[in-house]
C-alpha atoms as a PDB file:
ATOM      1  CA  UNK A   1      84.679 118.070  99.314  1.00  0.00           C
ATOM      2  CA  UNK A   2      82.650 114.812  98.466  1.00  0.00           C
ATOM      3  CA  UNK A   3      83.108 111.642  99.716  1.00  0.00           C
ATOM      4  CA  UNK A   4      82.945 108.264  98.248  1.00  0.00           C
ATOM      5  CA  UNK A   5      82.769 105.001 100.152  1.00  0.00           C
ATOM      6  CA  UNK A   6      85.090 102.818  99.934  1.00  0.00           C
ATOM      7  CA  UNK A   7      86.255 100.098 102.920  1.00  0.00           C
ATOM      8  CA  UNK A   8      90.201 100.639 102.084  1.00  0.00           C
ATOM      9  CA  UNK A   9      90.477 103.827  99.958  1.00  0.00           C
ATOM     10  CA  UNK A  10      89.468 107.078 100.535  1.00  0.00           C
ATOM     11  CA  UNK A  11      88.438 108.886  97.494  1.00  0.00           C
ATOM     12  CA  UNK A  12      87.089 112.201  97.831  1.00  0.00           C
ATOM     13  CA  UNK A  13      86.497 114.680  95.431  1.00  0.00           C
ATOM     14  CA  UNK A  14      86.716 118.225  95.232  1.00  0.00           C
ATOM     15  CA  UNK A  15      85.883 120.579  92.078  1.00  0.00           C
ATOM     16  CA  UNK A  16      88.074 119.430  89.284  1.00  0.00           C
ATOM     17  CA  UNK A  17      90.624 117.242  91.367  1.00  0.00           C
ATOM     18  CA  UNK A  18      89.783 113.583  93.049  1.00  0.00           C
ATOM     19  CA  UNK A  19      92.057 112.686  95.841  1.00  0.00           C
ATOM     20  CA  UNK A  20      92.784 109.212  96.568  1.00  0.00           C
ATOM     21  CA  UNK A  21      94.343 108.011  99.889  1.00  0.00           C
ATOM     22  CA  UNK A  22      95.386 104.522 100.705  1.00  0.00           C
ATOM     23  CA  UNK A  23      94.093 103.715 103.794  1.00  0.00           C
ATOM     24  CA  UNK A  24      95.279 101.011 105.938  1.00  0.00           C
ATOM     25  CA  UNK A  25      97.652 102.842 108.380  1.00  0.00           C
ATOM     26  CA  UNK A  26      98.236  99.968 110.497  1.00  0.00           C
ATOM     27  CA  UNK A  27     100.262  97.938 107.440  1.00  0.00           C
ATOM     28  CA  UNK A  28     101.755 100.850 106.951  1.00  0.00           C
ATOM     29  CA  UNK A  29      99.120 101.374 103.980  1.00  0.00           C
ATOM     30  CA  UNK A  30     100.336  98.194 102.205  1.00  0.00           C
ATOM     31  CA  UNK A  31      97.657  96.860  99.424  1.00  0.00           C
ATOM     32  CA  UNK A  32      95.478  93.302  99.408  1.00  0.00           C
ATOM     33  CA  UNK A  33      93.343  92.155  96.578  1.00  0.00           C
ATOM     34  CA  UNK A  34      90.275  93.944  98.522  1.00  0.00           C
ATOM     35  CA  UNK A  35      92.268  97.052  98.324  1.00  0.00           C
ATOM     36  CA  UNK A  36      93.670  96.409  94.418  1.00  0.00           C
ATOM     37  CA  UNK A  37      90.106  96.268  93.586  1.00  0.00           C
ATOM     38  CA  UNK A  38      88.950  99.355  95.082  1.00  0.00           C
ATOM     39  CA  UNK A  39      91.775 100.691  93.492  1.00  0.00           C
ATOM     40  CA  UNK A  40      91.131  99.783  90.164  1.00  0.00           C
ATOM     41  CA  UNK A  41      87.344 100.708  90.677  1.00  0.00           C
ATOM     42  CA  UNK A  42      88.756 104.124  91.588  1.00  0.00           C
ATOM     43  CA  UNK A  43      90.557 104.827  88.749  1.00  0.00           C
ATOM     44  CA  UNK A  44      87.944 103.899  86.094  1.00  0.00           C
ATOM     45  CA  UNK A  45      85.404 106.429  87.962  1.00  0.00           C
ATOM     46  CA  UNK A  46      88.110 108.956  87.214  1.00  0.00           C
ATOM     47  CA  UNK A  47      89.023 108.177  83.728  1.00  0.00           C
ATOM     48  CA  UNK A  48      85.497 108.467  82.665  1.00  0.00           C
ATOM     49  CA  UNK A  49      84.538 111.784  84.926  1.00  0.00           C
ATOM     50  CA  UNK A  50      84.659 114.350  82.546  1.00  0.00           C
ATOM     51  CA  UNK A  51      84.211 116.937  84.920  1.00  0.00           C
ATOM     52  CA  UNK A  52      87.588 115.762  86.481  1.00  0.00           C
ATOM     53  CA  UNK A  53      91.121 116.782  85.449  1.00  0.00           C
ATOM     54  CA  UNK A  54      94.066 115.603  87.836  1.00  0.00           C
ATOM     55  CA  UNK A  55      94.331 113.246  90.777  1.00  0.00           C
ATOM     56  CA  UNK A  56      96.215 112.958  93.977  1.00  0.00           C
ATOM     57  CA  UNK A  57      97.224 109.752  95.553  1.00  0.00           C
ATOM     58  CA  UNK A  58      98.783 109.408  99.232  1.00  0.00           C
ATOM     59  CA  UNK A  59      98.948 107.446 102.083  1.00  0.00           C
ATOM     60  CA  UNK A  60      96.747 107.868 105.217  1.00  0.00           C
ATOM     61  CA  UNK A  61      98.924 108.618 108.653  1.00  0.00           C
ATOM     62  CA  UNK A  62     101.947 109.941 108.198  1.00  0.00           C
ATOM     63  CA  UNK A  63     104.185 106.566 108.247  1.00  0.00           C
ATOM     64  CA  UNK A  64     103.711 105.450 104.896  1.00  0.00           C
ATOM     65  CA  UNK A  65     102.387 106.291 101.512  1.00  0.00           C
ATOM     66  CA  UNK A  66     102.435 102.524 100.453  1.00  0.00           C
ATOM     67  CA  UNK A  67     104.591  99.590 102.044  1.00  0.00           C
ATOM     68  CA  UNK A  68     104.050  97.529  98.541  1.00  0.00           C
ATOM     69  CA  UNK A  69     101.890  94.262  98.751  1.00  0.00           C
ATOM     70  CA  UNK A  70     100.766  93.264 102.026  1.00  0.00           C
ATOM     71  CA  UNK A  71     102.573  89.569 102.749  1.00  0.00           C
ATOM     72  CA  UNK A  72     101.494  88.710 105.700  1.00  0.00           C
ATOM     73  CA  UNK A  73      97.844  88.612 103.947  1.00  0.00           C
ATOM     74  CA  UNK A  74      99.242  87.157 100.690  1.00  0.00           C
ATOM     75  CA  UNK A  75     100.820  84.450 102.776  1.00  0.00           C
ATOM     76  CA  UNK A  76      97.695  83.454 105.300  1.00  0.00           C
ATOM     77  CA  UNK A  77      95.517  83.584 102.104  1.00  0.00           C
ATOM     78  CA  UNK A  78      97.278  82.276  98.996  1.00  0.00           C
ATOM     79  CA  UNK A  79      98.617  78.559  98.977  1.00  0.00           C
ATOM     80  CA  UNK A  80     101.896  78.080  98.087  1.00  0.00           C
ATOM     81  CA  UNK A  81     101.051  76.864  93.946  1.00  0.00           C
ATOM     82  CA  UNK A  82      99.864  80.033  93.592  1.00  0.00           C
ATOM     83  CA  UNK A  83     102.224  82.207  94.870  1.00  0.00           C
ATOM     84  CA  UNK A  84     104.578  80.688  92.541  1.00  0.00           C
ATOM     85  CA  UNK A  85     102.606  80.361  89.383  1.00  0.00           C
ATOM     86  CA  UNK A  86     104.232  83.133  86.392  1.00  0.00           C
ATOM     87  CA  UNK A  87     102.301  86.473  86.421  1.00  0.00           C
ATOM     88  CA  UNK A  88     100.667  87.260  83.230  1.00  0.00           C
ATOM     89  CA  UNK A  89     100.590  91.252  82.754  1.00  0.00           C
ATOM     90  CA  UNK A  90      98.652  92.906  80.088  1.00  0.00           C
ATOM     91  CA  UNK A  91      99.138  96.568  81.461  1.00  0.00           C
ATOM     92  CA  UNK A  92      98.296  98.451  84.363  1.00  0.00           C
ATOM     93  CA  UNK A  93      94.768 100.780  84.191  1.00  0.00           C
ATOM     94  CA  UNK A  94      96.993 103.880  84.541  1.00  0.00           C
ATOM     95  CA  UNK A  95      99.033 103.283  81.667  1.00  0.00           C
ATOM     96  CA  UNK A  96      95.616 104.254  79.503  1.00  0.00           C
ATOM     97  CA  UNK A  97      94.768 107.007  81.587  1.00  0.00           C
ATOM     98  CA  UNK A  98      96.004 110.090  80.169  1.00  0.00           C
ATOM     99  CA  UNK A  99      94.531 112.959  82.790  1.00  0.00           C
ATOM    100  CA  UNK A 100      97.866 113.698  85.462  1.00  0.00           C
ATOM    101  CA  UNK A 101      97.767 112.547  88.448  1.00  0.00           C
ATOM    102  CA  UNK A 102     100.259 113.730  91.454  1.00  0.00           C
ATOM    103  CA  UNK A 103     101.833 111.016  93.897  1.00  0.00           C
ATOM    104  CA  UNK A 104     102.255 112.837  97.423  1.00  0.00           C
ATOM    105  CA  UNK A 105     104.788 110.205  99.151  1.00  0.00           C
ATOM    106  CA  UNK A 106     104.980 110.122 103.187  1.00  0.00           C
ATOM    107  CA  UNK A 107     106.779 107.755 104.336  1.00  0.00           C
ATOM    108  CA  UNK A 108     107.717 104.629 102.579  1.00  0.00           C
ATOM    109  CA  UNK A 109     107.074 104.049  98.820  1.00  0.00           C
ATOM    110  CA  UNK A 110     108.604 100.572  98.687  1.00  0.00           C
ATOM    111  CA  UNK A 111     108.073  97.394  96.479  1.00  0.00           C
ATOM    112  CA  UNK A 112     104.353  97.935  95.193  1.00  0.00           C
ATOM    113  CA  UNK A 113     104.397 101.105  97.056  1.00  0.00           C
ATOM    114  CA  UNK A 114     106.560 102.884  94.282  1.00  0.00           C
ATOM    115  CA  UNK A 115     105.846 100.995  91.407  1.00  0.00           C
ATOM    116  CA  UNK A 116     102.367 103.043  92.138  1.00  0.00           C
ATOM    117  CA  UNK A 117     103.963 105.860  92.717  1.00  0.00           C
ATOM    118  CA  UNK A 118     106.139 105.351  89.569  1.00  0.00           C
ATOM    119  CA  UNK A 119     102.299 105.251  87.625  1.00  0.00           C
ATOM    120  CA  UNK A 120     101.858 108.584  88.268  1.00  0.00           C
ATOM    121  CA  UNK A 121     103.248 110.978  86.563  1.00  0.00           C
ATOM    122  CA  UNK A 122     104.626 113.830  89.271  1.00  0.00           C
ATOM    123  CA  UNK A 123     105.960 112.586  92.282  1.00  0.00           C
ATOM    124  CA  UNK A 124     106.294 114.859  95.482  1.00  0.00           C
ATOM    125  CA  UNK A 125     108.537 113.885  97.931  1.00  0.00           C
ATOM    126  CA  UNK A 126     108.264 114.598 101.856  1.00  0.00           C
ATOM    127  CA  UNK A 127     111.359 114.805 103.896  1.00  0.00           C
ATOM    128  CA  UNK A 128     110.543 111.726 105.837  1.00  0.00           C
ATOM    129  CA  UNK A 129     110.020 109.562 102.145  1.00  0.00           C
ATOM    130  CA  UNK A 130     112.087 106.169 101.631  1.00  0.00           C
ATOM    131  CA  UNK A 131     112.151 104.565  98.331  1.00  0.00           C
ATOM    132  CA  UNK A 132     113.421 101.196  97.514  1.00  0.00           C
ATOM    133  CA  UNK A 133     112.712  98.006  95.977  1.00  0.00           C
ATOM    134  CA  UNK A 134     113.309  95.224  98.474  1.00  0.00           C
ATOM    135  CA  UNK A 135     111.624  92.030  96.736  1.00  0.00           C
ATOM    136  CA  UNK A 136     115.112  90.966  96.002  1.00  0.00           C
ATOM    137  CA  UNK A 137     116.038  90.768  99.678  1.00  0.00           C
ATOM    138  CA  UNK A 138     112.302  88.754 100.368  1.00  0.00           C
ATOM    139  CA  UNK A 139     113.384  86.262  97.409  1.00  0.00           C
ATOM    140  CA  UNK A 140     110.342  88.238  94.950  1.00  0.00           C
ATOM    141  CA  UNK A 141     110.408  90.403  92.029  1.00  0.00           C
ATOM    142  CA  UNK A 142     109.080  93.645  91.596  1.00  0.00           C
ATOM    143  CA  UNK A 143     106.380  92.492  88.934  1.00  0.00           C
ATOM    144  CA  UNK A 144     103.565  94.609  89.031  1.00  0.00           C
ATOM    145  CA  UNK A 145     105.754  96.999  86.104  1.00  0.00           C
ATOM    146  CA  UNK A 146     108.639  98.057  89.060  1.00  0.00           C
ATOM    147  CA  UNK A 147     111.773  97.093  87.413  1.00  0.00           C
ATOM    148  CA  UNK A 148     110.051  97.647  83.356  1.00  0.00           C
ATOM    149  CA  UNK A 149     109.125 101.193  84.651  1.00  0.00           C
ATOM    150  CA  UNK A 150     112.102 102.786  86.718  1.00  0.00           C
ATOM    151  CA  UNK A 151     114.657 101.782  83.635  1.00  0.00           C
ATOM    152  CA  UNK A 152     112.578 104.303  81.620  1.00  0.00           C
ATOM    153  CA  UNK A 153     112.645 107.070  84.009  1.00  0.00           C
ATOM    154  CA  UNK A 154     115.926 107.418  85.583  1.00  0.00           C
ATOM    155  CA  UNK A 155     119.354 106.190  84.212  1.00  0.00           C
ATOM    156  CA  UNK A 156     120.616 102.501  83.670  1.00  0.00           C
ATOM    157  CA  UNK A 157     122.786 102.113  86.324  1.00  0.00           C
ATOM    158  CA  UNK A 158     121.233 104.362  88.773  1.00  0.00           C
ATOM    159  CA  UNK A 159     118.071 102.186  88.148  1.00  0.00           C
ATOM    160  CA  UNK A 160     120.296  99.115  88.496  1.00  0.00           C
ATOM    161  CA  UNK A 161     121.729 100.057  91.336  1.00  0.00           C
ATOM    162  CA  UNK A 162     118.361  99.855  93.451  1.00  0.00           C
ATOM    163  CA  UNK A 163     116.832  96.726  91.817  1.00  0.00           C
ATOM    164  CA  UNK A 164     119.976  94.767  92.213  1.00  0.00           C
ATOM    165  CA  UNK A 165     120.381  95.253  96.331  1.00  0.00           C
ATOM    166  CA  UNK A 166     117.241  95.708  97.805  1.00  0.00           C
ATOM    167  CA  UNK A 167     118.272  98.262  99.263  1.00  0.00           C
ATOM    168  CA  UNK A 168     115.948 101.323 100.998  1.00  0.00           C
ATOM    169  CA  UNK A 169     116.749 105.068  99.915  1.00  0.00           C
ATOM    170  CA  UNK A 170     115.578 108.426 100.936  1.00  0.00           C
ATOM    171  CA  UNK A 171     114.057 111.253  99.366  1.00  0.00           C
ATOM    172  CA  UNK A 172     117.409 113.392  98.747  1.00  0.00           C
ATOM    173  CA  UNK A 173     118.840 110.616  96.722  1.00  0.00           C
ATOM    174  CA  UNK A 174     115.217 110.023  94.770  1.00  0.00           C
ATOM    175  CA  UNK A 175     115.613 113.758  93.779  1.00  0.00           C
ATOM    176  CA  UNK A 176     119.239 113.299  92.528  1.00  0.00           C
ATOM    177  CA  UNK A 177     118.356 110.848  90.930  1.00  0.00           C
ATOM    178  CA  UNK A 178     115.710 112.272  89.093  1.00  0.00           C
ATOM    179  CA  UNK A 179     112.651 110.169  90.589  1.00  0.00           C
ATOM    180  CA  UNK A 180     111.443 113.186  92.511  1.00  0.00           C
ATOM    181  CA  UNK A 181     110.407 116.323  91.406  1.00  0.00           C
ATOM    182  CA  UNK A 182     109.746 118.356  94.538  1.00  0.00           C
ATOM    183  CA  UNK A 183     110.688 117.911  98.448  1.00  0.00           C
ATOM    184  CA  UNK A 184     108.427 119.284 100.774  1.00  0.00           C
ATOM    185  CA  UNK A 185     108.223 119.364 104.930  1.00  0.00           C
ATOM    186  CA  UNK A 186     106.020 116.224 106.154  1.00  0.00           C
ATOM    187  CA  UNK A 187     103.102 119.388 106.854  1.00  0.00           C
ATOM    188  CA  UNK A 188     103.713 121.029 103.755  1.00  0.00           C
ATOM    189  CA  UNK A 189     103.492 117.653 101.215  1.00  0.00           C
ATOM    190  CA  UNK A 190      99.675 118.307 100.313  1.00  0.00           C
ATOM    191  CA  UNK A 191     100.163 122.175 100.201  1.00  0.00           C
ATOM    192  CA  UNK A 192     102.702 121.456  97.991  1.00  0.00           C
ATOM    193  CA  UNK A 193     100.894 118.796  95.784  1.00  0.00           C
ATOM    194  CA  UNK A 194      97.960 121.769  95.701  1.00  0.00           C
ATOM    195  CA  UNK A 195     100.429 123.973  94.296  1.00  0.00           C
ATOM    196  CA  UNK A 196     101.050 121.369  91.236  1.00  0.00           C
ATOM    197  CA  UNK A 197      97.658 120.924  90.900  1.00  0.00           C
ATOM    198  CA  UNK A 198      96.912 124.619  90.795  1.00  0.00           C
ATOM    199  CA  UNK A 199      99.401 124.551  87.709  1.00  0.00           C
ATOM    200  CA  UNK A 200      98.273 122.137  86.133  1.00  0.00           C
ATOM    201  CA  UNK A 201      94.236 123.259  86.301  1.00  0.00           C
ATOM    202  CA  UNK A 202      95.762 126.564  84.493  1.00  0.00           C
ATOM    203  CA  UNK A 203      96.198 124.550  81.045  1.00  0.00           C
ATOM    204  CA  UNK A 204      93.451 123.494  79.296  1.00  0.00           C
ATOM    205  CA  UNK A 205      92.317 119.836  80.455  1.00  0.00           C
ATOM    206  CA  UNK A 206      92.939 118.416  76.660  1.00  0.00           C
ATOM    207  CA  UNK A 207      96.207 119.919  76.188  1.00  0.00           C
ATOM    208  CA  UNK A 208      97.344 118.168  78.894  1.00  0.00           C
ATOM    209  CA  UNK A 209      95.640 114.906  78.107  1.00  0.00           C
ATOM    210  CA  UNK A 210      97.159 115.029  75.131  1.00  0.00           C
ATOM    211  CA  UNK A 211     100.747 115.909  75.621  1.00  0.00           C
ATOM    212  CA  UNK A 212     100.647 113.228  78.711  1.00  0.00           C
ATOM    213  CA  UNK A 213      99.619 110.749  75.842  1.00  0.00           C
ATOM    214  CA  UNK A 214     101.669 111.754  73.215  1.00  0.00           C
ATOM    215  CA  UNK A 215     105.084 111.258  75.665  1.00  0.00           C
ATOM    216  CA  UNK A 216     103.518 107.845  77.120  1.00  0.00           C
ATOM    217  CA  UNK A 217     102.951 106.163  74.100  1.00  0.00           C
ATOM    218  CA  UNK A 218     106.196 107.631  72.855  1.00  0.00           C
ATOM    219  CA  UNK A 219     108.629 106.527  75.090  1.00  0.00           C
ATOM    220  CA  UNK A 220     109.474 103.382  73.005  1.00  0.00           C
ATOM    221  CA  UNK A 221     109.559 104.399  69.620  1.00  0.00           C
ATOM    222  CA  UNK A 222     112.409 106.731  67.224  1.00  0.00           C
ATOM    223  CA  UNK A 223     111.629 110.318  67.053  1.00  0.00           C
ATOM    224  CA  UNK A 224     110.131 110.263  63.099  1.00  0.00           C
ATOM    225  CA  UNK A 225     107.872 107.379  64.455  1.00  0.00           C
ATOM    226  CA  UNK A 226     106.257 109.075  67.120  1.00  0.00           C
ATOM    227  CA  UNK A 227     106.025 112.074  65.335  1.00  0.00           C
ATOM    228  CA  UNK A 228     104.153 110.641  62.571  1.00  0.00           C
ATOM    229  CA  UNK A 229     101.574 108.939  64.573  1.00  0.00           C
ATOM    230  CA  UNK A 230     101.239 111.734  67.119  1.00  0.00           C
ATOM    231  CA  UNK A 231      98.218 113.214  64.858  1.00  0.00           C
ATOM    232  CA  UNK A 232      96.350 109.687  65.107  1.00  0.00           C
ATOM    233  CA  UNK A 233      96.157 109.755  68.652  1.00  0.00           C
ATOM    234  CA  UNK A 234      92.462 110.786  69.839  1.00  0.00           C
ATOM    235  CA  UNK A 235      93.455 113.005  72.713  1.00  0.00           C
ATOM    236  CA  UNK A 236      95.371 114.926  70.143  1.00  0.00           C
ATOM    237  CA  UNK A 237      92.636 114.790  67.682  1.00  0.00           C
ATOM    238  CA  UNK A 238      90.169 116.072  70.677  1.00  0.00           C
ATOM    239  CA  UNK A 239      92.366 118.641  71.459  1.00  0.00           C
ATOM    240  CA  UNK A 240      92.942 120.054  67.342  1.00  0.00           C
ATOM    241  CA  UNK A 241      88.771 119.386  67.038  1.00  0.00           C
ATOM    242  CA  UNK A 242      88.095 122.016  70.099  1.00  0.00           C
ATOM    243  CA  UNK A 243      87.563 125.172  70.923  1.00  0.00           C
ATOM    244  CA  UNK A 244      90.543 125.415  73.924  1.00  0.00           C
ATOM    245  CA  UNK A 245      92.691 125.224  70.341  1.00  0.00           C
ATOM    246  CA  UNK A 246      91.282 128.507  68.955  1.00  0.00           C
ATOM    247  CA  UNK A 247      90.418 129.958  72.649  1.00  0.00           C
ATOM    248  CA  UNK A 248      94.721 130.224  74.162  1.00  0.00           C
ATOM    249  CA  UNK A 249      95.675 131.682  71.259  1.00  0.00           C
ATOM    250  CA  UNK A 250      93.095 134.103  70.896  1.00  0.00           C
ATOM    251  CA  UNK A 251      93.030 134.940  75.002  1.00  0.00           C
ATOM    252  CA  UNK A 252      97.370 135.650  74.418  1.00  0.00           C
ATOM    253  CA  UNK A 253      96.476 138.204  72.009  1.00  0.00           C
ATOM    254  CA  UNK A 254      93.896 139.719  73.843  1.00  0.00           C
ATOM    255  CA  UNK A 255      95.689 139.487  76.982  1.00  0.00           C
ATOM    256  CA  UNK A 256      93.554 137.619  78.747  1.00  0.00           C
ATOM    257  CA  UNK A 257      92.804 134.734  81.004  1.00  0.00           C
ATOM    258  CA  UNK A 258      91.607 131.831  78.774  1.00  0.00           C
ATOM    259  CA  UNK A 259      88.107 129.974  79.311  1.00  0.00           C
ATOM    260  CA  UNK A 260      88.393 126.275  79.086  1.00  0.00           C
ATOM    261  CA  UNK A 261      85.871 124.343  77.789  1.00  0.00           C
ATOM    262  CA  UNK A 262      86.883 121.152  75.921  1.00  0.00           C
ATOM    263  CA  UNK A 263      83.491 122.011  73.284  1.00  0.00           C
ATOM    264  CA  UNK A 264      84.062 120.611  69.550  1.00  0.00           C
ATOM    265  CA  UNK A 265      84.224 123.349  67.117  1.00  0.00           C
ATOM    266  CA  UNK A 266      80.745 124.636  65.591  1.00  0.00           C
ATOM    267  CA  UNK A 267      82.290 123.466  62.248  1.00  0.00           C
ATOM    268  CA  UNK A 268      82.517 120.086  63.630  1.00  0.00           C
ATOM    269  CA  UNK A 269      79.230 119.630  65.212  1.00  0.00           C
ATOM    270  CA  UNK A 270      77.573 116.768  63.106  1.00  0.00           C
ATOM    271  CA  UNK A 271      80.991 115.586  61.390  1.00  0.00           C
ATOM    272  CA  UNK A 272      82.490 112.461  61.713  1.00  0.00           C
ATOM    273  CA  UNK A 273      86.265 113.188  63.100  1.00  0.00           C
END
């Protein structure tokens, strides 16, 4: 598995997958610009790898997976004006990003902590994992995409229910709720998140890419809209252009394993698409 440095992050990559692990153990893995940045740096190196399919993000130790924004830095380092100025949001880098990537919770996914994990698009679950939005109770707002995000993947008043109080919940209710796909033992949570990744490296990469972008950019619009507009989407058009779209059909009949390799048609070479 290779390594790359980072002070905060650990991001280490191995074949098709890159694993990235907050590390800060001792605040309980919560983030500070220096760590945001590293973040985002991250995830643009794994956007544009091509030779990289699906990501897993956890938390180092086996306390935490993220604790949300760290405040005792934000309040020794940020005066007062600013910590009260509006936030201006223009999307999160993983809201473009249309390879998967797998959250592996330990521990607490609080505040920041699971609007991350609500970024990604699988979340595993060990038995140990607390979820929660608690800005409420600290006189903040979840506004890194928190309160925009959960309303759109479990019901209203479920949703409500946990922005409204503050309150901390564990993993059972997360999975009847439908925030959780899978809960794993605290030694089995990476096995587990192998397992999903194993899946998921069994499609072909764009078929994936494009049916993760397809439902994102759907999620707001009627069904005739986003039906119509599915075949301008470039994923979609990289995945119709390729030779993965003649190659699964072709290994079903055959009755064999397909070969993957995201290559443009031979009739394409050349073309403007």
């Amino acid at each position: 598995m290779d390594s790359l440095n980072y002070q905060y992050i650990k991001y280490e990559i191995a074949d098709k997958v890159a694993y990235v692990t907050i590390n800060r153990p001792e605040v309980l893995n919560a983030l500070h610009p220096p760590a945001h940045l590293e973040l985002k740096q991250i995830w643009h190196q794994f956007m544009n790898d091509e030779n990289l399919c699906v990501a897993v993000l956890t938390g180092a130790g086996n306390r935490a997976f993220c604790a949300g924004t760290d405040l005792k830095y934000r309040s020794a380092k940020e005066d007062k004006e600013r910590l009260s100025a509006p936030v201006l949001r223009s999307g999160h880098i993983l809201d473009y990003c249309w390879k998967p990537i797998i959250a592996a919770v330990n521990g607490f996914a609080v505040g920041g902590g699971l609007e991350l994990a609500l970024q990604c698009d699988i979340i595993i679950g060990s038995e140990d994992a607390k979820f929660g939005f608690p800005e409420p109770r600290r006189g903040l707002l979840a506004d890194e995409g928190g309160v925009v995000k959960i309303l759109r993947r479990v019901p209203y008043h479920l949703a409500m229910g946990t922005v409204l109080t503050g309150r901390i919940f564990d993993v059972n209710e997360a999975y009847r709720i439908g925030l959780v796909n899978e809960i794993t033992s605290k030694e089995g949570l990476m096995e587990t998140a192998s397992r999903w990744v194993e899946e998921i490296l069994q499609c072909s990469p764009l078929a994936v890419q494009a049916a993760k972008q397809v439902a994102k950019t759907s999620l707001d619009l009627d069904q005739d809209t986003a039906l119509n507009r599915m075949d301008t989407l470039d994923r979609v058009k990289a995945l119709r252009l390729s030779e993965d779209y003649i190659e699964g059909p072709r290994a079903f009949a055959d009755k064999k394993k397909p070969v993957w390799t995201g290559k443009l048609r031979r009739e394409y070479f050349g073309k403007r698409v």
